[in-house]
N, C-alpha and C. Protein backbone atom coordinates (compact mmCIF):
# COMPACT_ATOMS: atom_id res chain seq x y z
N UNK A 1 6.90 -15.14 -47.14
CA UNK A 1 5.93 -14.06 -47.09
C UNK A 1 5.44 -13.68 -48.48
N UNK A 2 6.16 -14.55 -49.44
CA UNK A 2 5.85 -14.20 -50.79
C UNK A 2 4.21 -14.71 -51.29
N UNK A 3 3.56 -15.13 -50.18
CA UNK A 3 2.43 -15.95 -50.63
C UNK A 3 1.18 -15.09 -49.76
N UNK A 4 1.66 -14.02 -49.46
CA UNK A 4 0.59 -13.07 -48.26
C UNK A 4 0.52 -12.27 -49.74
N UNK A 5 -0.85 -11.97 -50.08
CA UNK A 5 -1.20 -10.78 -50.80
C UNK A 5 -1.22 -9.73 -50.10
N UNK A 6 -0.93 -8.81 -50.90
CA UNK A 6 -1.09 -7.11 -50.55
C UNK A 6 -0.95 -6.64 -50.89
N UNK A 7 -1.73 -5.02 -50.77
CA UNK A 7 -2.38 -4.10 -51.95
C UNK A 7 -1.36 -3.02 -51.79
N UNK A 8 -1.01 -2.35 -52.92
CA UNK A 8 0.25 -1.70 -53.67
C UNK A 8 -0.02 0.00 -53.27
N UNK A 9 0.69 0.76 -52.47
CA UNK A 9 0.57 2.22 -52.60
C UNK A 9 1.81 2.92 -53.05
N UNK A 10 1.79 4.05 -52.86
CA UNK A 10 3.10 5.06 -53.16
C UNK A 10 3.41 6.42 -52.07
N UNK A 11 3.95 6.00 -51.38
CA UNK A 11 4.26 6.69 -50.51
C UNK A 11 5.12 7.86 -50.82
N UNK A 12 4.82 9.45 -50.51
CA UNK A 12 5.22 10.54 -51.09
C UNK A 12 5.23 11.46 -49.96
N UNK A 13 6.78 12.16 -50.25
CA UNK A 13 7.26 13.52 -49.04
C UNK A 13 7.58 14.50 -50.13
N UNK A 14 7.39 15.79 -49.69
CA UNK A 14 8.46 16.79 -50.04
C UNK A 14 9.26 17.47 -49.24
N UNK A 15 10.70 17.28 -49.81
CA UNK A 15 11.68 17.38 -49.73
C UNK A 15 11.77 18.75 -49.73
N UNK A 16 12.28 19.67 -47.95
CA UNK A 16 12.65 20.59 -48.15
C UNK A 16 13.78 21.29 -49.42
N UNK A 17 13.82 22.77 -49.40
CA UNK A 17 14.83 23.10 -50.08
C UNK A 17 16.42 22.58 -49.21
N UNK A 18 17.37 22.92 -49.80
CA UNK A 18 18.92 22.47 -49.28
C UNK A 18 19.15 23.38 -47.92
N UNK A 19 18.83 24.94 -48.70
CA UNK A 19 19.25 25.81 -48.28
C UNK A 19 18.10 26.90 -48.14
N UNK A 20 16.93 26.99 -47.10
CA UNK A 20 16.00 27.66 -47.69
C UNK A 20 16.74 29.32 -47.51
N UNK A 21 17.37 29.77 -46.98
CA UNK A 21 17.92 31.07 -46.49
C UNK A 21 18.90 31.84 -48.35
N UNK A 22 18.84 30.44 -49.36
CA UNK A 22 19.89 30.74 -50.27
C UNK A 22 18.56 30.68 -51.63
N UNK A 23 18.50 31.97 -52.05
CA UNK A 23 17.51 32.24 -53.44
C UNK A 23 17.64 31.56 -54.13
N UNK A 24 19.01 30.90 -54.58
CA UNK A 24 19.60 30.26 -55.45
C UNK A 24 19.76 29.12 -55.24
N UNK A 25 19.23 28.59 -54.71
CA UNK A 25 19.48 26.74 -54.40
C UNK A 25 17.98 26.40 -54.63
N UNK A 26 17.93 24.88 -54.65
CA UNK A 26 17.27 24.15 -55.54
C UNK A 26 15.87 23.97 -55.00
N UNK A 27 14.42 24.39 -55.45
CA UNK A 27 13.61 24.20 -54.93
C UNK A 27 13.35 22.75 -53.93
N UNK A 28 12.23 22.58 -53.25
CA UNK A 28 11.83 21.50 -53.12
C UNK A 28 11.86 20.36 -54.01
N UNK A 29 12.24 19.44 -53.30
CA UNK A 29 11.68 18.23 -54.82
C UNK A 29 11.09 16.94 -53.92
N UNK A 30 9.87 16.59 -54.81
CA UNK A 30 9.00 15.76 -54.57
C UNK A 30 9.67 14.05 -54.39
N UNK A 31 9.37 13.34 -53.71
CA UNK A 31 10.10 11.82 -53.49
C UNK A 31 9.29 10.62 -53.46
N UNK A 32 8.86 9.77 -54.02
CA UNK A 32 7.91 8.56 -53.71
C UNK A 32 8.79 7.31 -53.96
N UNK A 33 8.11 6.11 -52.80
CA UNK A 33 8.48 5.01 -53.36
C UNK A 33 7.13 4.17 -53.24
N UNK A 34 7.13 2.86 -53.50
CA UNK A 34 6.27 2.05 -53.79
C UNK A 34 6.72 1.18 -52.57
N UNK A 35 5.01 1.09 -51.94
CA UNK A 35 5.35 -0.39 -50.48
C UNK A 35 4.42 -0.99 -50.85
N UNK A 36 4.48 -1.98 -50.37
CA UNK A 36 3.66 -3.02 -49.93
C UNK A 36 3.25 -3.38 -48.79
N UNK A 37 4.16 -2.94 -47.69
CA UNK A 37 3.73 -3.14 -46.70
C UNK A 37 3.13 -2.19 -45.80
N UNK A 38 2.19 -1.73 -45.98
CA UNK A 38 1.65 -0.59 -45.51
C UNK A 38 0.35 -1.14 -44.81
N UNK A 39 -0.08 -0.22 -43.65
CA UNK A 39 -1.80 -0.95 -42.97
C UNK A 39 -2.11 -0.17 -41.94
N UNK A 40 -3.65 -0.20 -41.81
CA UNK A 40 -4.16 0.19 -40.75
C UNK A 40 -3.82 -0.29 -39.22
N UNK A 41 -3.52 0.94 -38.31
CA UNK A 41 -3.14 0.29 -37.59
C UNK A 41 -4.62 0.76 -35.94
N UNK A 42 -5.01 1.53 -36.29
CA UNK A 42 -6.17 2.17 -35.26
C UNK A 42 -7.03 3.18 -36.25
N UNK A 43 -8.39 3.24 -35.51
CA UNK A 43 -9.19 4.22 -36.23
C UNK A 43 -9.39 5.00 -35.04
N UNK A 44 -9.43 5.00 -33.78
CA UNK A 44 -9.69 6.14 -32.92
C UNK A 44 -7.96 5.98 -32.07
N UNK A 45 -7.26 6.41 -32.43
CA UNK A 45 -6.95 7.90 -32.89
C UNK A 45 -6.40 7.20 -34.43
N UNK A 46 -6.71 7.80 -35.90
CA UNK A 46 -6.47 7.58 -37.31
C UNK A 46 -5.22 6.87 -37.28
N UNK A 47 -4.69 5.59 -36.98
CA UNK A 47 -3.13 5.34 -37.87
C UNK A 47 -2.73 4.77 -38.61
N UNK A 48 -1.85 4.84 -39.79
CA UNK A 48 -1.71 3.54 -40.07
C UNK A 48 -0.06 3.56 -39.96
N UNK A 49 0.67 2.37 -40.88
CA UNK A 49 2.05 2.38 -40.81
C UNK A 49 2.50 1.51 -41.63
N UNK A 50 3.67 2.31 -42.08
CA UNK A 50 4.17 1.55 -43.38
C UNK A 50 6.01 0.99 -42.65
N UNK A 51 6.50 -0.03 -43.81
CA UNK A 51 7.82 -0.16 -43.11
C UNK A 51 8.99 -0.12 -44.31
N UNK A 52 9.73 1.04 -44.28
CA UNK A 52 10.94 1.77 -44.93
C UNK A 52 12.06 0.74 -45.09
N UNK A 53 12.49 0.81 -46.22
CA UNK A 53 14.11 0.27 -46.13
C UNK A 53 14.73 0.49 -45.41
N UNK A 54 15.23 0.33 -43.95
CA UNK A 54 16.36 1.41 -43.08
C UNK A 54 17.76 1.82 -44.29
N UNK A 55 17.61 3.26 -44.38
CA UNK A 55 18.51 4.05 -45.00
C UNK A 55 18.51 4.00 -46.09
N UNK A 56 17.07 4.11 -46.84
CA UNK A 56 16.27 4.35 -47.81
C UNK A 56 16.49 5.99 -48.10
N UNK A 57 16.24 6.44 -48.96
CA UNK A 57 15.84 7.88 -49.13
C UNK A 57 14.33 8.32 -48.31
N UNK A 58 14.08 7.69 -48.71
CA UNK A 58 12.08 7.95 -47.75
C UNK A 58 12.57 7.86 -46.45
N UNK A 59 13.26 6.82 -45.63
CA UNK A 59 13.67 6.55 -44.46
C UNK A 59 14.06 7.43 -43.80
N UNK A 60 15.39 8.04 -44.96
CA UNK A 60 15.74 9.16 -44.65
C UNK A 60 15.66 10.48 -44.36
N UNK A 61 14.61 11.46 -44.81
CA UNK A 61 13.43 12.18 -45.19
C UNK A 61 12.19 12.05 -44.23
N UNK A 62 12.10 10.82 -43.89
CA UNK A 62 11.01 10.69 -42.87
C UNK A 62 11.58 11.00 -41.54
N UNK A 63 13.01 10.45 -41.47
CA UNK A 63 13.56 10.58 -39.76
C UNK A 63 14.01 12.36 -39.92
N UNK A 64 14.17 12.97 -40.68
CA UNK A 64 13.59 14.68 -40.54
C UNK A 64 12.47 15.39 -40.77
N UNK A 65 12.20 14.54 -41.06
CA UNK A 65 10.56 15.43 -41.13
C UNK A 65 9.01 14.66 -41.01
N UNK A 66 8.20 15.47 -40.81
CA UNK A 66 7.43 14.63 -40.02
C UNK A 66 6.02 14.39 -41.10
N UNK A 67 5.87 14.65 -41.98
CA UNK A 67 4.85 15.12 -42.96
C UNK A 67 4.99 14.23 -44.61
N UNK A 68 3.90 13.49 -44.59
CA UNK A 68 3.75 12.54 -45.54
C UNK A 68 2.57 12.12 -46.47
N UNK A 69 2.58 11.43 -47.38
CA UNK A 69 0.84 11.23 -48.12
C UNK A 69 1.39 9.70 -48.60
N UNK A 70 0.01 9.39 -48.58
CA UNK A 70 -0.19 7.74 -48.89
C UNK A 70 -0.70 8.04 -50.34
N UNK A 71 -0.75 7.07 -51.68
CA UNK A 71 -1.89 7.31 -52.14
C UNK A 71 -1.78 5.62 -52.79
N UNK A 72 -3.36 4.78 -52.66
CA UNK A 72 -3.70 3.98 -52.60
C UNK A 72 -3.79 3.43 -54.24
N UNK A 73 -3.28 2.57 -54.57
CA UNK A 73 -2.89 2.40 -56.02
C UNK A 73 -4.13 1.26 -56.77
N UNK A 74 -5.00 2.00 -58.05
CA UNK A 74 -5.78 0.87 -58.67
C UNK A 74 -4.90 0.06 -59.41
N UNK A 75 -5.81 -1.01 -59.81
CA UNK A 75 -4.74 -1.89 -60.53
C UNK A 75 -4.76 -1.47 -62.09
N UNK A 76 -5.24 -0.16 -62.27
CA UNK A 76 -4.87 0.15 -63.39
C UNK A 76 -3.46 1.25 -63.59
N UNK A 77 -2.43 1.80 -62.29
CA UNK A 77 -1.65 2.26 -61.77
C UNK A 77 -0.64 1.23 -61.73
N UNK A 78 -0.30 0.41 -61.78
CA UNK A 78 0.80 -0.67 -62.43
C UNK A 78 2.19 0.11 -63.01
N UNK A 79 1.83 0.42 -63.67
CA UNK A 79 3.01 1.72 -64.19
C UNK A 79 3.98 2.29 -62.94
N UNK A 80 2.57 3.03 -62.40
CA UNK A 80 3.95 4.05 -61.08
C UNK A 80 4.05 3.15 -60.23
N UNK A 81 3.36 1.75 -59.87
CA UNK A 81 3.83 0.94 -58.97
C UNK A 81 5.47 0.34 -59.44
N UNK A 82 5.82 0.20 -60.77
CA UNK A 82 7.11 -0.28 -61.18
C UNK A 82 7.61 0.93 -61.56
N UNK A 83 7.46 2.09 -61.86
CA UNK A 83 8.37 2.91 -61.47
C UNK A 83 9.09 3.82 -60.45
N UNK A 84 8.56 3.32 -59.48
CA UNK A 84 9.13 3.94 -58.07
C UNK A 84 9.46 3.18 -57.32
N UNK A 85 9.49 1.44 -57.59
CA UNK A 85 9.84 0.58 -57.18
C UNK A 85 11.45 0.32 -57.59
N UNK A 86 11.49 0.62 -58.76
CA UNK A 86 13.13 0.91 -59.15
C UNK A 86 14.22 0.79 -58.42
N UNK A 87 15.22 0.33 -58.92
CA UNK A 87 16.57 0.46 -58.03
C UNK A 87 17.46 1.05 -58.86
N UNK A 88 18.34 2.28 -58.96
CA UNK A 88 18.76 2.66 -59.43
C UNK A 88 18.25 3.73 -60.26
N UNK A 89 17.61 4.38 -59.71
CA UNK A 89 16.28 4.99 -60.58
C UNK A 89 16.44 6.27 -61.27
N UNK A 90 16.22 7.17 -62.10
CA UNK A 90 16.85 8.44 -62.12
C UNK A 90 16.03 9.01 -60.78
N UNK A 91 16.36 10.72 -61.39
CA UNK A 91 15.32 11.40 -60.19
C UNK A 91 14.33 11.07 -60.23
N UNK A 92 13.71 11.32 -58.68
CA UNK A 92 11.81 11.62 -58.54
C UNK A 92 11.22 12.62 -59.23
N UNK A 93 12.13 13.56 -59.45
CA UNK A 93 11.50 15.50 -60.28
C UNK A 93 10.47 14.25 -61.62
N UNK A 94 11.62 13.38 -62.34
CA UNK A 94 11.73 12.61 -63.58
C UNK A 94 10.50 11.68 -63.70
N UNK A 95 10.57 11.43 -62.73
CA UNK A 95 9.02 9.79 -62.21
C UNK A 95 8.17 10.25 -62.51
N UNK A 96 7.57 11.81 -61.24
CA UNK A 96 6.60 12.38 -61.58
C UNK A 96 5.87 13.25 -62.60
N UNK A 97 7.04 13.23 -63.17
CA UNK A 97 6.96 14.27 -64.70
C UNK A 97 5.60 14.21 -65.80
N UNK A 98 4.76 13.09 -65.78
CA UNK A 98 3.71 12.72 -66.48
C UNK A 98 2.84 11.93 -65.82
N UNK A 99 2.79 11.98 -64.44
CA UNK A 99 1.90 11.28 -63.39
C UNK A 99 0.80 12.79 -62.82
N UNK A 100 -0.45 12.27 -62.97
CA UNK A 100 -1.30 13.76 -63.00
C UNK A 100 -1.25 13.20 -60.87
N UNK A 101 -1.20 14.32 -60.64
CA UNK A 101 -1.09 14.91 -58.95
C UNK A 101 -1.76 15.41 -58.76
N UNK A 102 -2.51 16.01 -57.30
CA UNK A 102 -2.51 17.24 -56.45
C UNK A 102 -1.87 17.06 -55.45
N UNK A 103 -1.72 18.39 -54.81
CA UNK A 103 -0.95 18.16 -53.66
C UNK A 103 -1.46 18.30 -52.56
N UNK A 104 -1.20 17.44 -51.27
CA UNK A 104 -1.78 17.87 -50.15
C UNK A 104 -1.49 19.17 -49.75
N UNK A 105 -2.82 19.19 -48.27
CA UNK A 105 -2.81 20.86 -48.32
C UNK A 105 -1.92 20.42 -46.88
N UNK A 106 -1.98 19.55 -46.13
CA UNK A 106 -0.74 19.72 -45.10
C UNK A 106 0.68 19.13 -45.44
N UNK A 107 0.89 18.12 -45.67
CA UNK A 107 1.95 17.95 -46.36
C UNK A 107 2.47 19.05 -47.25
N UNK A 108 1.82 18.77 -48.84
CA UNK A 108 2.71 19.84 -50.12
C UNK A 108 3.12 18.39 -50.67
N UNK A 109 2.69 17.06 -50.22
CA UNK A 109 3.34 15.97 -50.91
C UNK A 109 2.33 15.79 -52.24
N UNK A 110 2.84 14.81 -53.01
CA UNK A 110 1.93 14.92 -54.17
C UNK A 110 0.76 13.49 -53.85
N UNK A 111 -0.01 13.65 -54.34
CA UNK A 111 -1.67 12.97 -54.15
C UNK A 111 -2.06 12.19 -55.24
N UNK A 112 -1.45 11.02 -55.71
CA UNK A 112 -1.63 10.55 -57.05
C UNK A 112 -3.06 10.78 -57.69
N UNK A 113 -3.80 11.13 -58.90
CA UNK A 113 -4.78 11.38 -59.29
C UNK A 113 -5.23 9.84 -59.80
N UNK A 114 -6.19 9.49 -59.56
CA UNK A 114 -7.01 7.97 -59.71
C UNK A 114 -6.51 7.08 -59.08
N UNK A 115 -6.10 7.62 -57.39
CA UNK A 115 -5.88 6.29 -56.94
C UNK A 115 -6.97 6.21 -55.81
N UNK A 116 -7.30 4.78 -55.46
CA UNK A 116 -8.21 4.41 -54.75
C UNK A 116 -8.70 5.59 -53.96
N UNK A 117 -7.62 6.07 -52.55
CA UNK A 117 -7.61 6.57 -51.43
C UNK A 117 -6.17 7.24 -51.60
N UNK A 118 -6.18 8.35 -50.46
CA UNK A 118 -5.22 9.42 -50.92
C UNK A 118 -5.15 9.70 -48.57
N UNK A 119 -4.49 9.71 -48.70
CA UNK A 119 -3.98 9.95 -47.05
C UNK A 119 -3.10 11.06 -47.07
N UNK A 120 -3.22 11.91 -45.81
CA UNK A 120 -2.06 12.81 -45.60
C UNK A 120 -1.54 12.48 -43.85
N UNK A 121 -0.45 12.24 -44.03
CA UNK A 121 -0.24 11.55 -42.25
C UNK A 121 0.96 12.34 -41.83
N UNK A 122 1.11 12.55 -40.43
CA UNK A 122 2.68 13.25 -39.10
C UNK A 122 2.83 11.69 -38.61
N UNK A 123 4.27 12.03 -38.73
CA UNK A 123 4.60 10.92 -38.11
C UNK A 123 4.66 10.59 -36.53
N UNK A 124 3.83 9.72 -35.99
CA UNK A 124 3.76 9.82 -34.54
C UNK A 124 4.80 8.95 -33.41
N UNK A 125 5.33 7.72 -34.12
CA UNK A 125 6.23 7.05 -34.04
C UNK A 125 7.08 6.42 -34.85
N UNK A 126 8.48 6.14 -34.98
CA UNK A 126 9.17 5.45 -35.68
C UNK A 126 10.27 4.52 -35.20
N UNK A 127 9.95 3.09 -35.17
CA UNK A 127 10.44 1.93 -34.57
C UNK A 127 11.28 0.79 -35.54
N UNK A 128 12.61 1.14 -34.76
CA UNK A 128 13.43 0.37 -35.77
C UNK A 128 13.12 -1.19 -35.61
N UNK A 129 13.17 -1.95 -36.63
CA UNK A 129 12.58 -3.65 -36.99
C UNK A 129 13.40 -3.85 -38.06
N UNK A 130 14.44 -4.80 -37.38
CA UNK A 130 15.69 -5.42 -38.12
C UNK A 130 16.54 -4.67 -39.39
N UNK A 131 16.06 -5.10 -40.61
CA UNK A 131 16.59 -4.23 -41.55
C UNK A 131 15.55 -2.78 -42.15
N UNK A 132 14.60 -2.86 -41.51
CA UNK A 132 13.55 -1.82 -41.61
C UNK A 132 12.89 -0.94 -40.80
N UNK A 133 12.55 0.27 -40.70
CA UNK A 133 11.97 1.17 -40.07
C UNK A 133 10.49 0.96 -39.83
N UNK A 134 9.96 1.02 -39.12
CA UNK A 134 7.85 1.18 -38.95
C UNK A 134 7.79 2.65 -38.71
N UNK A 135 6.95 3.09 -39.86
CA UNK A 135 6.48 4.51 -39.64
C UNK A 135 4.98 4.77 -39.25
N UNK A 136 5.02 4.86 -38.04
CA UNK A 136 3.51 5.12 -38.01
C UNK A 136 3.26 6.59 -37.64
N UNK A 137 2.26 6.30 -38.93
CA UNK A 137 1.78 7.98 -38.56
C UNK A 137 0.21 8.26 -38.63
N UNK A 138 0.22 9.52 -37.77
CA UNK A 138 -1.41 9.69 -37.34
C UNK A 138 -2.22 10.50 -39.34
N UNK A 139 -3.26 9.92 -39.69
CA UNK A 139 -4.03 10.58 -40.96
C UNK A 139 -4.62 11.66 -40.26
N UNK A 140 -3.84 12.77 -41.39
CA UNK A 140 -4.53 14.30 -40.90
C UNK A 140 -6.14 14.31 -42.00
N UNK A 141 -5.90 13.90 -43.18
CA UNK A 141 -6.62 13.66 -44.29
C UNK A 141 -7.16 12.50 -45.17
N UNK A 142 -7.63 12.06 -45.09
CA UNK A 142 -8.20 10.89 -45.91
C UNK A 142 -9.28 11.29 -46.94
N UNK A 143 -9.45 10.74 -48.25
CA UNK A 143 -10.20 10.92 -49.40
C UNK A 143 -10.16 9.91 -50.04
N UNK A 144 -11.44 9.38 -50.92
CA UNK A 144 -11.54 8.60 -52.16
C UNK A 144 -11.63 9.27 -53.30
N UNK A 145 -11.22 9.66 -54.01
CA UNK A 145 -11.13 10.58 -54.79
C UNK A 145 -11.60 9.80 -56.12
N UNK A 146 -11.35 8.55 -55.99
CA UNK A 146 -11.66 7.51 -57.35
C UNK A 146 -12.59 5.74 -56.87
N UNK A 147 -13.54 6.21 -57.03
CA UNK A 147 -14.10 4.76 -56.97
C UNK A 147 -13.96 3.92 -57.84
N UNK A 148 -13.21 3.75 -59.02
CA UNK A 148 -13.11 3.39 -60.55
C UNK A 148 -12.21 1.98 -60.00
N UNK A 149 -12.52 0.85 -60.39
CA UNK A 149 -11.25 -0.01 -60.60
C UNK A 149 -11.24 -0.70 -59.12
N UNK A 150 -10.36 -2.00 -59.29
CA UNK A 150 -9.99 -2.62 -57.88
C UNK A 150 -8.80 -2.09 -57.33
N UNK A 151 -8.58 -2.67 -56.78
CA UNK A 151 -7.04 -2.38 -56.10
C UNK A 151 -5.60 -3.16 -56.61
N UNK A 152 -4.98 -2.38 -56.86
CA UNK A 152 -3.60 -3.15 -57.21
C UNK A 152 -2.59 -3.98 -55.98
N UNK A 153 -2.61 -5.05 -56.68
CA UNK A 153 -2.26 -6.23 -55.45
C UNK A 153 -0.80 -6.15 -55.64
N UNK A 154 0.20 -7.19 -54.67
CA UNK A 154 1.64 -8.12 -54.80
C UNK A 154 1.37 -9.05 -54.50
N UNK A 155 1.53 -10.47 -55.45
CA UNK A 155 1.59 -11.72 -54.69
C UNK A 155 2.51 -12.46 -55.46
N UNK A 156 3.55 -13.33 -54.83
CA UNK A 156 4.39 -14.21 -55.15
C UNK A 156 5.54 -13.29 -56.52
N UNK A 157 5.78 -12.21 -55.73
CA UNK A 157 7.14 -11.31 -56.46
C UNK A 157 6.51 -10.82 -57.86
N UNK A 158 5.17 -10.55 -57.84
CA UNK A 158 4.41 -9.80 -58.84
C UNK A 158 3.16 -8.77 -58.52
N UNK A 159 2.98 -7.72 -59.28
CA UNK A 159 1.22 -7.46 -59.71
C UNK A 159 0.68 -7.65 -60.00
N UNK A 160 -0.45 -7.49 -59.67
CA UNK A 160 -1.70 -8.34 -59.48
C UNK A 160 -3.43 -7.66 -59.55
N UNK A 161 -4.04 -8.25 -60.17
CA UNK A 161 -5.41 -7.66 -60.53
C UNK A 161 -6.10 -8.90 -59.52
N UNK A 162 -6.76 -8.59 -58.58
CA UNK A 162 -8.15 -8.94 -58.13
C UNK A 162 -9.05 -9.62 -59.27
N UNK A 163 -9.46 -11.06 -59.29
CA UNK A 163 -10.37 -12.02 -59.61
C UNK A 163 -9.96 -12.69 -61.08
């Protein structure tokens, strides 16, 4: 499958508090990882669907909660595509620390700034597939926020610029 191109996003939740009832416990904190395998899956009714590490942190996070953002990566975004791709990674608070955001208004997830397309999706189904989860979820929001640039690719265990 290393020879199928495909275009690079960052998939982003926020992470309730621990304890929302406790003043003193730790705000929300923001979570992204980097897929590749992400796609349209219907336009009447909006879906698309991405597929999770089973027992991933995102995986994890997603099977409680239902509220998520896509954001569609140029190939000048290379950077947060290898840093959220990480294994062993520090925190997410840490990733996002110098990555310019907004946040969705249904989610609260963060909205990478200059990426292609920016999605806000509920999750409508989630179907376990071998060592991985399928999240499909319905787009409450869709935007281009950046026409600038191609799209950031994966092909053959790398990134990739278009032409």
């Amino acid at each position: 499958m290393s020879r199928l191109a495909s275009g690079v996003v960052l998939v982003t939740a926020q992470e309730p508090p621990l304890d929302p009832d406790d003043p003193g416990a730790p705000d929300s904190e923001d979570v992204g990882m980097t897929a590749t395998a992400f796609m349209s899956v219907s336009l009447d009714p909006p879906l698309v669907l991405v597929s999770l590490r089973e027992g991933s942190r995102m995986d994890e996070l997603l099977a409680e909660q239902d509220l998520w953002a896509v954001s569609v990566l140029s190939e000048s975004q290379r950077h947060i595509a290898g840093r959220f791709a990480m294994k062993g990674r520090v925190s997410d608070r840490l990733l996002f620390a110098d990555i310019p955001y907004t946040r969705g208004e249904h989610s609260g997830a963060p909205l990478v700034g200059g990426a292609l397309a920016v999605l806000e999706c509920r999750t409508e189904q989630r179907v376990p597939a071998g060592d991985h989860t399928l999240v499909i979820g319905r787009v409450l929001t869709a935007r281009v926020p950046s026409a600038d640039g191609g799209p950031l690719t994966y092909f053959r265990g790398r990134y990739r610029q278009l032409g």
